[in-house]
N, C-alpha and C. Protein backbone atom coordinates (compact mmCIF):
# COMPACT_ATOMS: atom_id res chain seq x y z
N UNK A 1 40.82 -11.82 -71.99
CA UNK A 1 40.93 -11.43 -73.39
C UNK A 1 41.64 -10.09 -73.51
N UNK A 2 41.02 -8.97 -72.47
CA UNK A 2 41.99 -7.66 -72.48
C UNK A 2 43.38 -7.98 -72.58
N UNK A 3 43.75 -8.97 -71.54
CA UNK A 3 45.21 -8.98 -71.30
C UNK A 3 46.08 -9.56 -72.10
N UNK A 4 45.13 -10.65 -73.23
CA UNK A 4 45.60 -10.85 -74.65
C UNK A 4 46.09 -10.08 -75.59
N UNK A 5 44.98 -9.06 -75.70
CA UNK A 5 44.52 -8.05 -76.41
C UNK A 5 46.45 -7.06 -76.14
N UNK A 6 46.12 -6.37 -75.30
CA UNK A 6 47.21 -5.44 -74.43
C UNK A 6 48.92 -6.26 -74.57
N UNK A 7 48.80 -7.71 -74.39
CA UNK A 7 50.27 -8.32 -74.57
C UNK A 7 50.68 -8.22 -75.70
N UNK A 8 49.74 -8.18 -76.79
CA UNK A 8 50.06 -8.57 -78.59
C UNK A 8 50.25 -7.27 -78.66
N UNK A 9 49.39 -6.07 -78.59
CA UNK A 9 49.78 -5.09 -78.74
C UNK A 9 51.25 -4.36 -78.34
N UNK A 10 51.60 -4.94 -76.99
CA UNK A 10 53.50 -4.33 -76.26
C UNK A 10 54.04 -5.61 -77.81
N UNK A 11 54.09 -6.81 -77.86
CA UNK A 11 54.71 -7.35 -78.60
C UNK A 11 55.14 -6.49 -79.64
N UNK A 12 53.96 -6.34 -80.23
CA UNK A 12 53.98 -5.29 -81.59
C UNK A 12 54.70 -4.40 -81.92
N UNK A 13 54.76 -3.45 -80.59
CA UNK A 13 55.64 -2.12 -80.65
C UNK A 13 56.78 -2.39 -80.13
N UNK A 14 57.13 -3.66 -78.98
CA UNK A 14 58.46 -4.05 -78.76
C UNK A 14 59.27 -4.53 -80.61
N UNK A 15 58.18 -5.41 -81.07
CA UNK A 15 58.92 -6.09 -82.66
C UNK A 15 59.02 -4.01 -83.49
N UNK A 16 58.40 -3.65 -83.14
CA UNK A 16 58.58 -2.71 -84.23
C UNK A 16 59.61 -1.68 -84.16
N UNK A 17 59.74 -1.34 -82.97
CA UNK A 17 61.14 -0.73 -81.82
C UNK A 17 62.23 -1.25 -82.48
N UNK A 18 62.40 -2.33 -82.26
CA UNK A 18 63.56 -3.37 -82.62
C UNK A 18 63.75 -3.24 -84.12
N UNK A 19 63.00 -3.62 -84.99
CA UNK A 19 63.36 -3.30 -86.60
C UNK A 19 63.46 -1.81 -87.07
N UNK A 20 63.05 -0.73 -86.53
CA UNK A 20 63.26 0.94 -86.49
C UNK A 20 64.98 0.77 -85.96
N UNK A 21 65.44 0.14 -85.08
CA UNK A 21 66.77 0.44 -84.68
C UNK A 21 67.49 -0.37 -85.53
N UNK A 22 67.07 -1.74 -85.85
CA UNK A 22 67.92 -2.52 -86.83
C UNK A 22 68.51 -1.72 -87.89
N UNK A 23 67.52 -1.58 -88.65
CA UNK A 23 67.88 -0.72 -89.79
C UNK A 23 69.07 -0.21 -90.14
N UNK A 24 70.16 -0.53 -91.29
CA UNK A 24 71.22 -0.22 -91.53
C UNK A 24 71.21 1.48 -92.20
N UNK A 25 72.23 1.87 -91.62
CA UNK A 25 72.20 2.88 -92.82
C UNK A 25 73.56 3.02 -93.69
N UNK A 26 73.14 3.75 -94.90
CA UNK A 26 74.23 3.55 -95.76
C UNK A 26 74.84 4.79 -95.65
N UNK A 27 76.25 4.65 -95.77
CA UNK A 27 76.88 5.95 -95.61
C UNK A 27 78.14 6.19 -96.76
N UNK A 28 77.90 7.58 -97.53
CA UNK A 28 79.36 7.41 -97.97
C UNK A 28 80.08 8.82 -97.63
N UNK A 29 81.41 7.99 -97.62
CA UNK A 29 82.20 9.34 -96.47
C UNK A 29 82.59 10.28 -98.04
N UNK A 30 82.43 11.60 -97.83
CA UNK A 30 82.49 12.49 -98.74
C UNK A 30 83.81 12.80 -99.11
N UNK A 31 83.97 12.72 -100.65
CA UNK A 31 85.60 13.09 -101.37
C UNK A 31 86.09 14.60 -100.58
N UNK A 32 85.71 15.22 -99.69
CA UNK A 32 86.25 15.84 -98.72
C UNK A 32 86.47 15.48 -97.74
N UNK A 33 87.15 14.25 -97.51
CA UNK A 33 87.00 13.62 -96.50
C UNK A 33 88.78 12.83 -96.58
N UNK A 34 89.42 12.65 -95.54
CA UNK A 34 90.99 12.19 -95.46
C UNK A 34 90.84 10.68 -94.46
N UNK A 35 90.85 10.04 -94.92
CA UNK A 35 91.00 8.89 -94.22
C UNK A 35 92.52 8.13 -93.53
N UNK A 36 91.93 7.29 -92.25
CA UNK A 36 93.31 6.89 -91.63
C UNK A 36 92.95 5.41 -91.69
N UNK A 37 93.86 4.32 -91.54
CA UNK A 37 93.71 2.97 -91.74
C UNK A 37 95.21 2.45 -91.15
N UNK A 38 95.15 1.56 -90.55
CA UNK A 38 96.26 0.60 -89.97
C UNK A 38 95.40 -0.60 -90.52
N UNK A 39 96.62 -1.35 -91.25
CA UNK A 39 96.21 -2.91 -91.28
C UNK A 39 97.18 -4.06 -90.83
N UNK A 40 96.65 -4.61 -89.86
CA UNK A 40 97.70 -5.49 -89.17
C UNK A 40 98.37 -6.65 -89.93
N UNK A 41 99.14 -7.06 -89.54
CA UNK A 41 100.14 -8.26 -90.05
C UNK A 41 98.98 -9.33 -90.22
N UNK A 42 98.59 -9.74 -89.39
CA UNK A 42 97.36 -10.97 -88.68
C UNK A 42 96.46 -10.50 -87.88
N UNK A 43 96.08 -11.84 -87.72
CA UNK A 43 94.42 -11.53 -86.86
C UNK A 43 95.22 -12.12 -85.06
N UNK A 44 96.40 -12.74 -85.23
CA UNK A 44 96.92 -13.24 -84.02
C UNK A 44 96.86 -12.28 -83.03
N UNK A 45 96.92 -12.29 -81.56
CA UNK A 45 96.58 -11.72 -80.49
C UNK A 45 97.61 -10.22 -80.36
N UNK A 46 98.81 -11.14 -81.15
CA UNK A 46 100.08 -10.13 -80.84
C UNK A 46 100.10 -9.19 -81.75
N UNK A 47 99.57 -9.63 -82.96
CA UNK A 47 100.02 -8.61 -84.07
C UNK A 47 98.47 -7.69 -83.92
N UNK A 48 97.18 -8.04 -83.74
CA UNK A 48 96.34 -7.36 -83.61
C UNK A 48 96.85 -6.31 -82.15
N UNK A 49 97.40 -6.43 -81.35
CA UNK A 49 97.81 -5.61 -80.01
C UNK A 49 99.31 -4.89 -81.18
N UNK A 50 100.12 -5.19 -81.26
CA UNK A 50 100.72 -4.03 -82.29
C UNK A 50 99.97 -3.25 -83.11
N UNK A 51 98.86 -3.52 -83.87
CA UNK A 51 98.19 -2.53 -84.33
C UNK A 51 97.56 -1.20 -83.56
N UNK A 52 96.99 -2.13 -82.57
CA UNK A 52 95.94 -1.17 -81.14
C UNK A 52 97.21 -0.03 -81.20
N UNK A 53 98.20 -0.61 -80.41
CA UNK A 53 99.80 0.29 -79.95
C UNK A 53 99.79 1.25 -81.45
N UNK A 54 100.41 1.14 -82.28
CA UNK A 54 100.57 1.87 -83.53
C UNK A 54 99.33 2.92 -83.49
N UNK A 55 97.91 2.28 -83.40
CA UNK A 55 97.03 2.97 -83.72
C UNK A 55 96.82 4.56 -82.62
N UNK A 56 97.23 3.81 -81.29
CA UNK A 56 97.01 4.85 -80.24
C UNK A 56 98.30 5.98 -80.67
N UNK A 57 99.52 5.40 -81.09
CA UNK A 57 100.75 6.45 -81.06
C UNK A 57 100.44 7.35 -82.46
N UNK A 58 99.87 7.01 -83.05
CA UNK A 58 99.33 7.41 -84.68
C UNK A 58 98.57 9.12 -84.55
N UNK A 59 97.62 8.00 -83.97
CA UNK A 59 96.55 9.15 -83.78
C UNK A 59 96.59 10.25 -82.76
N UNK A 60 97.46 10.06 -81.40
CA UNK A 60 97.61 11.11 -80.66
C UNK A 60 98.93 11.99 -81.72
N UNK A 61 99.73 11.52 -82.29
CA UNK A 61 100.90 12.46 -83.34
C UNK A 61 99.36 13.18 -84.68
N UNK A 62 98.81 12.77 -84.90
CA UNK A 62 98.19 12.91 -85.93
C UNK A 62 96.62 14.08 -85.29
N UNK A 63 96.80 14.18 -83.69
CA UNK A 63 96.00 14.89 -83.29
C UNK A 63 96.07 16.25 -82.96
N UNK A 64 97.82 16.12 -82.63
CA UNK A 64 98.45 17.10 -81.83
C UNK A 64 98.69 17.58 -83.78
N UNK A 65 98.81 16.58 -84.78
CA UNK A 65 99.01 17.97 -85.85
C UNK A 65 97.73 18.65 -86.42
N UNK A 66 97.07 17.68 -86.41
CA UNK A 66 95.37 18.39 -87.16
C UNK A 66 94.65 19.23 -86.19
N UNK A 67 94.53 19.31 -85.20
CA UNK A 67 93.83 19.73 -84.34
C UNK A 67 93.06 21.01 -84.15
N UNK A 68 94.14 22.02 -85.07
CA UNK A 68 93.67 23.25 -85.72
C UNK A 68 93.41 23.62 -87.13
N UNK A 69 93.33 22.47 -87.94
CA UNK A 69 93.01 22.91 -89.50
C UNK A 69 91.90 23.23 -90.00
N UNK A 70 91.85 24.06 -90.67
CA UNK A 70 90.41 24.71 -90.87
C UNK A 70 89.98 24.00 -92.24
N UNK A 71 90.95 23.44 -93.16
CA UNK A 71 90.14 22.46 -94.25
C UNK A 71 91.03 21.34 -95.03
N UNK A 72 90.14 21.08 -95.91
CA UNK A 72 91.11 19.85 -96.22
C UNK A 72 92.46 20.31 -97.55
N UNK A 73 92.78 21.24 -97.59
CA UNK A 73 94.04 21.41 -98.24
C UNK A 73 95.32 21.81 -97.18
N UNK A 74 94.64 22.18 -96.13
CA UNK A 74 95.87 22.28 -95.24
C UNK A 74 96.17 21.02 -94.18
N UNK A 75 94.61 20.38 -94.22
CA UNK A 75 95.20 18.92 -93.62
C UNK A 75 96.18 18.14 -94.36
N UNK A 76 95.82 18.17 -95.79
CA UNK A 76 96.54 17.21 -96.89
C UNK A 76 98.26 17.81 -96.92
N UNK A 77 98.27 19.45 -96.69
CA UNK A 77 99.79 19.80 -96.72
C UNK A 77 100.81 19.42 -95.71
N UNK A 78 99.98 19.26 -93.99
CA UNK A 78 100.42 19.20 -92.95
C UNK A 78 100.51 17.49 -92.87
N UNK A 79 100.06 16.69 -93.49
CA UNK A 79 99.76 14.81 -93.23
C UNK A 79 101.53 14.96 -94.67
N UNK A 80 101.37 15.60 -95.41
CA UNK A 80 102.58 15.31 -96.80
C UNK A 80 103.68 15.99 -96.02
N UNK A 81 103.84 16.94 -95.74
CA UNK A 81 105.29 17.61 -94.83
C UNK A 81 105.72 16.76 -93.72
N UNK A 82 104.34 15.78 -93.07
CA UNK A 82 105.19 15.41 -91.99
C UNK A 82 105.29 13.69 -91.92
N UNK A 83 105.42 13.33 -93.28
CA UNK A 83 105.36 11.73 -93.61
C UNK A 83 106.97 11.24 -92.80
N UNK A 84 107.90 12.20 -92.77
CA UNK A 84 108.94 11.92 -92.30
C UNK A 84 108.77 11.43 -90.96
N UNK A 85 108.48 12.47 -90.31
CA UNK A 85 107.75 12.07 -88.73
C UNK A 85 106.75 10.85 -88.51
N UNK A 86 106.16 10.63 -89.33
CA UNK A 86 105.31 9.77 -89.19
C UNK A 86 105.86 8.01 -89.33
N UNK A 87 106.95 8.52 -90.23
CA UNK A 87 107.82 7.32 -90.72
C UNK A 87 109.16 6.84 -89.34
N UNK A 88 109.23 8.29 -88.93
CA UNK A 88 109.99 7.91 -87.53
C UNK A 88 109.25 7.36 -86.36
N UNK A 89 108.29 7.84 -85.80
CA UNK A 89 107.16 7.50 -85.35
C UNK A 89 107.13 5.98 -85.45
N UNK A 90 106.49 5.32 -86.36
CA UNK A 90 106.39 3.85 -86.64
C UNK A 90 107.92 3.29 -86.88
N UNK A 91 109.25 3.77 -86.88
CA UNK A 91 110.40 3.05 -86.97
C UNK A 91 110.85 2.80 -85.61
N UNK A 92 110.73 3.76 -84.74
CA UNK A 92 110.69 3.94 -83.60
C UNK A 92 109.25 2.47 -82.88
N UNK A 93 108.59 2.58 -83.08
CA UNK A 93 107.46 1.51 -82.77
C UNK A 93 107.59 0.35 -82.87
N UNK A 94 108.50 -0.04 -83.99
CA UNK A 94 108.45 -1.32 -84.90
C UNK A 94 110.16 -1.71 -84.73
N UNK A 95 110.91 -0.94 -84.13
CA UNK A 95 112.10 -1.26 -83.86
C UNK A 95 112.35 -2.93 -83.21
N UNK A 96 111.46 -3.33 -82.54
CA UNK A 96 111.67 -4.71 -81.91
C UNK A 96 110.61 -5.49 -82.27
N UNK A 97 110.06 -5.36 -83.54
CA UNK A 97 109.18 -6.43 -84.48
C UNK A 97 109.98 -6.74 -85.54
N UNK A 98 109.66 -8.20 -85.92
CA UNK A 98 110.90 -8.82 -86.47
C UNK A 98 110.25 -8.76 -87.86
N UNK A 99 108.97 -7.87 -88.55
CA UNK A 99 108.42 -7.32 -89.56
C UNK A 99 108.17 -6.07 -90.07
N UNK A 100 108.37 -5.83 -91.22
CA UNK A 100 108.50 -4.47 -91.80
C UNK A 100 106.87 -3.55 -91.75
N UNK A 101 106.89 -2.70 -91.95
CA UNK A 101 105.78 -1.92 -92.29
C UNK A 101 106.01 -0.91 -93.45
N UNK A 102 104.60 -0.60 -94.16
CA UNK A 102 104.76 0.63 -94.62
C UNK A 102 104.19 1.95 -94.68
N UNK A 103 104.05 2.71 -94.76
CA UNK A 103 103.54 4.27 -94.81
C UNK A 103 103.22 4.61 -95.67
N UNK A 104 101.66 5.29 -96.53
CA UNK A 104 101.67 5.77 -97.78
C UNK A 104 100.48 6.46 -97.65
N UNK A 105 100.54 7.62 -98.67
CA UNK A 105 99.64 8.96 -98.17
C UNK A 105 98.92 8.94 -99.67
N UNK A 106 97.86 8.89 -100.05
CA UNK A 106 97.05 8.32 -101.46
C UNK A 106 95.94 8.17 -101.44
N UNK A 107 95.28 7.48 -102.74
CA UNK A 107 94.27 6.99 -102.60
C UNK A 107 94.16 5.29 -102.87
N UNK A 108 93.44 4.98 -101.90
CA UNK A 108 93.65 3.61 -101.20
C UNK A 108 92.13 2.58 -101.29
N UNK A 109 92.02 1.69 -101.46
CA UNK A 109 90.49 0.83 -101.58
C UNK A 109 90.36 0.82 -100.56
N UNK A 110 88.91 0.53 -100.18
CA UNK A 110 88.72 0.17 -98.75
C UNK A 110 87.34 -0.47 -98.99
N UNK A 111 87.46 -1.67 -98.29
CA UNK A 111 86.09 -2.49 -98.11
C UNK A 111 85.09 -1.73 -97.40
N UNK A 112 83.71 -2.44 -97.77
CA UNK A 112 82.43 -1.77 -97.28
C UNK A 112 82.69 -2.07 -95.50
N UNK A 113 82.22 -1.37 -95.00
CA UNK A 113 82.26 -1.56 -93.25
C UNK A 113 81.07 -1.30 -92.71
N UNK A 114 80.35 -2.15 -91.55
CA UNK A 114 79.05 -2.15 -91.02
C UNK A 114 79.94 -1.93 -89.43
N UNK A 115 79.43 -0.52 -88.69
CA UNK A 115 79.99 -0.34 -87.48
C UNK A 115 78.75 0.46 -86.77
N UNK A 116 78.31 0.09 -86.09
CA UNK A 116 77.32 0.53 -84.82
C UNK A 116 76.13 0.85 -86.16
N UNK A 117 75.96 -0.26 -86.52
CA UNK A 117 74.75 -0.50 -87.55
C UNK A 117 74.37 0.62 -88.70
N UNK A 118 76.16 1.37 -89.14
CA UNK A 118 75.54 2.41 -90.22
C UNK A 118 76.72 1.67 -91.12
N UNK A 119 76.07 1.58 -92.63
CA UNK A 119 77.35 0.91 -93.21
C UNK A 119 78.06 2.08 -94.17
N UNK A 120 78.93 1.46 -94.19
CA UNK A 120 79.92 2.49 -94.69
C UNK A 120 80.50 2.02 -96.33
N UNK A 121 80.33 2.84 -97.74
CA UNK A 121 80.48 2.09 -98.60
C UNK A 121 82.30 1.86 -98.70
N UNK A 122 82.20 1.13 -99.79
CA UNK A 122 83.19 0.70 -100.23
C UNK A 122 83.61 1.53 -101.34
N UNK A 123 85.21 1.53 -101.65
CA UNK A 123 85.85 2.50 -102.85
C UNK A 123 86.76 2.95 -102.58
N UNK A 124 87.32 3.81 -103.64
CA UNK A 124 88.67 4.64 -103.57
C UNK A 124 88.48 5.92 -102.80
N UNK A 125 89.50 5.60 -101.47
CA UNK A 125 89.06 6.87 -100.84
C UNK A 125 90.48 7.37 -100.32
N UNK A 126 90.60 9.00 -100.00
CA UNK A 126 92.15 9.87 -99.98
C UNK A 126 92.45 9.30 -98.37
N UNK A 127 93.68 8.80 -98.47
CA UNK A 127 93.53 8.16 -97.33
C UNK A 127 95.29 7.78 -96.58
N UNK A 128 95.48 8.07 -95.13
CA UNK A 128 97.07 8.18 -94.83
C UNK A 128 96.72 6.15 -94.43
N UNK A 129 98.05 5.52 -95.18
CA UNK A 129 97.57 4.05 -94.50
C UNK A 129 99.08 3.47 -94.24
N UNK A 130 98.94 2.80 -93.31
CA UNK A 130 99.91 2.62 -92.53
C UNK A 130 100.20 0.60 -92.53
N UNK A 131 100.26 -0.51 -93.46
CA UNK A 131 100.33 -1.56 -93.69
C UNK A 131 101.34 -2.09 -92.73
N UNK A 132 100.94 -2.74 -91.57
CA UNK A 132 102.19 -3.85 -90.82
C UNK A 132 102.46 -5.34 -90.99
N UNK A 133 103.25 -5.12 -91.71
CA UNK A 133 103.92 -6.72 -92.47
C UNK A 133 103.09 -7.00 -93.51
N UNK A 134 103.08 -7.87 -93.57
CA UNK A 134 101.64 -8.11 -94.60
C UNK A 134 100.44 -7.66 -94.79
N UNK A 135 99.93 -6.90 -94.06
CA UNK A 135 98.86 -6.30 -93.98
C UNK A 135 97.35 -7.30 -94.58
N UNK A 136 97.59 -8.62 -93.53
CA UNK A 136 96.03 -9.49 -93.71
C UNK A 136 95.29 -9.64 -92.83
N UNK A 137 95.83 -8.73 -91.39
CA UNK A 137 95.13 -9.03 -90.81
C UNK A 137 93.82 -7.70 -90.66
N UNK A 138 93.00 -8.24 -89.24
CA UNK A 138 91.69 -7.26 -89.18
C UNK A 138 92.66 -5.36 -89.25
N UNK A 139 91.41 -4.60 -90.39
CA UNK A 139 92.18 -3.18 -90.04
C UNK A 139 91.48 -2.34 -89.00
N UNK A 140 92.01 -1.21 -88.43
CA UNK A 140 91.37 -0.54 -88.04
C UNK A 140 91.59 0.93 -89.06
N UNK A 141 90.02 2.15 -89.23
CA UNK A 141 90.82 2.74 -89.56
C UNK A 141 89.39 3.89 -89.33
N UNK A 142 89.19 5.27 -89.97
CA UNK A 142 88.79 6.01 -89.03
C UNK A 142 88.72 7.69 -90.21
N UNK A 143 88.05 9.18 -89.60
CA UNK A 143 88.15 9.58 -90.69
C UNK A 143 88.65 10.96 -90.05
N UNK A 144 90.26 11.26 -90.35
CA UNK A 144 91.13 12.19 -90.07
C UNK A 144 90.33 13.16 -90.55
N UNK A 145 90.05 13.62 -91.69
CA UNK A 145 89.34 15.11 -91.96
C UNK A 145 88.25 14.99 -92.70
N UNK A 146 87.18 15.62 -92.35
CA UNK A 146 86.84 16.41 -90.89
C UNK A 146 87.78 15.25 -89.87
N UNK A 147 88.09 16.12 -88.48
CA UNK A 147 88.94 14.92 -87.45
C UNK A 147 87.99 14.43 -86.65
N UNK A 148 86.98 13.50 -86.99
CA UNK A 148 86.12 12.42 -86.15
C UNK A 148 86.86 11.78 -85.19
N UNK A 149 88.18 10.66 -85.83
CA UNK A 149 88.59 9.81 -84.89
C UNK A 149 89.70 11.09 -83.86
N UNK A 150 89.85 12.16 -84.61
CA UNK A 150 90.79 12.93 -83.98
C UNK A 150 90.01 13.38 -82.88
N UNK A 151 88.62 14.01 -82.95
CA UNK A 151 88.15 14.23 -81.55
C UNK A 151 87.73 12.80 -81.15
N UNK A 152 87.83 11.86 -81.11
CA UNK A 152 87.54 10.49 -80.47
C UNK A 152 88.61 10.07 -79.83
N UNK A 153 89.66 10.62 -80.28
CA UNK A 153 91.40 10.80 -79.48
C UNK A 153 90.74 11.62 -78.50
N UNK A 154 90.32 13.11 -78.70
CA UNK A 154 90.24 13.87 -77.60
C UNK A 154 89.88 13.77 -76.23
N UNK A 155 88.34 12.85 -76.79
CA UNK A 155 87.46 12.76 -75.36
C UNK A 155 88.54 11.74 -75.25
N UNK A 156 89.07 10.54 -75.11
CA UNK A 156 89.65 9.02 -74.59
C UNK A 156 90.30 10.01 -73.88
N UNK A 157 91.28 11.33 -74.24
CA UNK A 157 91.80 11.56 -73.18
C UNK A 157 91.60 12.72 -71.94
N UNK A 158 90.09 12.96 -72.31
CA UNK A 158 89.79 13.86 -71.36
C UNK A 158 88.38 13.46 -70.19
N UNK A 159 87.82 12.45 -70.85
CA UNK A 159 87.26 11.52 -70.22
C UNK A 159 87.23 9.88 -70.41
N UNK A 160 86.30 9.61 -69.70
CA UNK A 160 86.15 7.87 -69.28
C UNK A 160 85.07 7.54 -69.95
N UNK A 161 85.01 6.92 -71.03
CA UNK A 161 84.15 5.79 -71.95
C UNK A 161 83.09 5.83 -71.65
N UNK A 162 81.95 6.86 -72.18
CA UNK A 162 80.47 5.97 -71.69
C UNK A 162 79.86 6.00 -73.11
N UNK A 163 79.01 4.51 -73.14
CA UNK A 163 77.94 3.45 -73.94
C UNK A 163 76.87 4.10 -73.56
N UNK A 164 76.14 4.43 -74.29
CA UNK A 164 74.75 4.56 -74.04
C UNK A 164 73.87 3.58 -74.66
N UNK A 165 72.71 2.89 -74.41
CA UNK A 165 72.20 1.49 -74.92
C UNK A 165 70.65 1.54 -74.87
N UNK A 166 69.73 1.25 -75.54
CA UNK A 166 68.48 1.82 -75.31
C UNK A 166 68.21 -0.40 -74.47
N UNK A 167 67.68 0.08 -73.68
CA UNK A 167 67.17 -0.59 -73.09
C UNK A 167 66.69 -1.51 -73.75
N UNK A 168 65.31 -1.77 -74.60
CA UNK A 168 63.84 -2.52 -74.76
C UNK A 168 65.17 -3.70 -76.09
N UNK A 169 66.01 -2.71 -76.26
CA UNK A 169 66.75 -3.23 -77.93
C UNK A 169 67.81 -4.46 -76.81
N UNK A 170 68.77 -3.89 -76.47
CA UNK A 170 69.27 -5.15 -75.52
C UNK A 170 68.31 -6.32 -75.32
N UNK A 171 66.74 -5.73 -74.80
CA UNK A 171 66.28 -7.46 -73.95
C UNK A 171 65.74 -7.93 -75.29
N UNK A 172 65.38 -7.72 -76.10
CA UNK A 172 64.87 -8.13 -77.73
C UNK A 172 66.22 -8.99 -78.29
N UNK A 173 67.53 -8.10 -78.63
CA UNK A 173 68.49 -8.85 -78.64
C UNK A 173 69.26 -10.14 -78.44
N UNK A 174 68.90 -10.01 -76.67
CA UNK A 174 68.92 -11.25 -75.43
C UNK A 174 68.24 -12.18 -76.21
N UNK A 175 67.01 -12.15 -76.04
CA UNK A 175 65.81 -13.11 -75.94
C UNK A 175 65.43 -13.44 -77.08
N UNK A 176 65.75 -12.68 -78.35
CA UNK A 176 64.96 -13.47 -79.48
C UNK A 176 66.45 -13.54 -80.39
C-alpha cells in the first residue's frame, strides 16, 4: 500500500512538473522594439535553404552595423542610411535565383508566434523585412533592437550550440 501510496504521489508531481513547464506565456515585444523578418518564396526545400542563406548574410551585415547602438533612434538612422547596402547585399545573393525579392524598412503585420513555449502576439510592429518572391512561404524573423537575434549572431559565432533540456519534461513528453 506504501508503495501505492509513494507512486501516485511521484505521478502527481511528475503531472504537475509537466503542466508548470507547459504553460504558454504571452509576450508582447515592446513599440521600442525593431524587428527583422525574411519570408521565403515557399515552404520547398530550396527556397526555405535560400532564406536560411539570406538570413545568415542579413544578420551578420546587420550585426557588424548595430552592434554598438545605444538606442532605438540611432538603430532606426543606421538600418535607413544603409538600405542601399542592404539592397546590394540581397542583389548580390539573389543574383542566380530566377525570383525577385524585396526590401522594406516600416511597419509591417506579423502573425502571433509560439517559439520555445512563450507566445508572441500578433500586430503592427517597426520592422526591417526582407520578402523573397512571393513571400508564402515559412518566415523567419527575430528582434534587431534591443539586438537579441544580433547577440544570437554573436554566440553562433563564438561558440558551439548548447540545448539545455530539463530532464523529467522530455520522459513525460516521450511517454504520455
Amino acid at each position: 500500500m506504501k508503495r501505492v501510496i509513494i507512486l501516485l504521489l511521484a505521478l502527481i508531481s511528475i503531472f504537475y512538473v509537466y503542466i508548470t513547464f507547459k504553460k504558454e506565456e504571452s509576450v508582447k515585444i515592446p513599440d521600442s522594439a525593431i524587428r527583422f523578418r525574411i519570408l521565403a518564396n515557399s515552404n520547398s526545400p530550396r527556397d526555405q535553404k535560400i532564406k536560411q542563406d539570406i538570413k545568415d548574410k542579413m544578420q551578420e551585415e546587420l550585426y557588424n552595423l548595430l552592434k554598438n547602438t545605444k538606442n532605438i533612434n540611432e538603430a532606426r538612422q543606421l538600418i535607413k542610411t544603409n538600405m542601399n547596402n542592404f539592397d546590394n547585399l540581397l542583389s548580390n545573393e539573389m543574383k542566380d535565383i530566377e525570383y525577385s525579392y524585396d526590401i522594406d524598412y516600416g511597419m509591417h503585420e506579423f502573425p502571433k508566434k509560439v517559439y520555445k513555449g512563450i507566445t508572441y502576439d500578433e500586430g503592427q510592429y517597426e520592422s526591417l523585412l526582407v520578402t523573397l518572391g512571393e513571400g508564402k512561404g515559412d518566415n523567419w524573423w527575430c528582434v534587431l533592437f534591443p539586438p537579441i537575434c544580433l547577440l544570437e549572431a554573436e554566440e553562433n559565432q563564438d561558440s558551439k550550440n548548447v540545448e539545455y533540456k530539463f530532464f523529467i519534461k522530455e520522459i513525460i513528453e516521450k511517454y504520455f
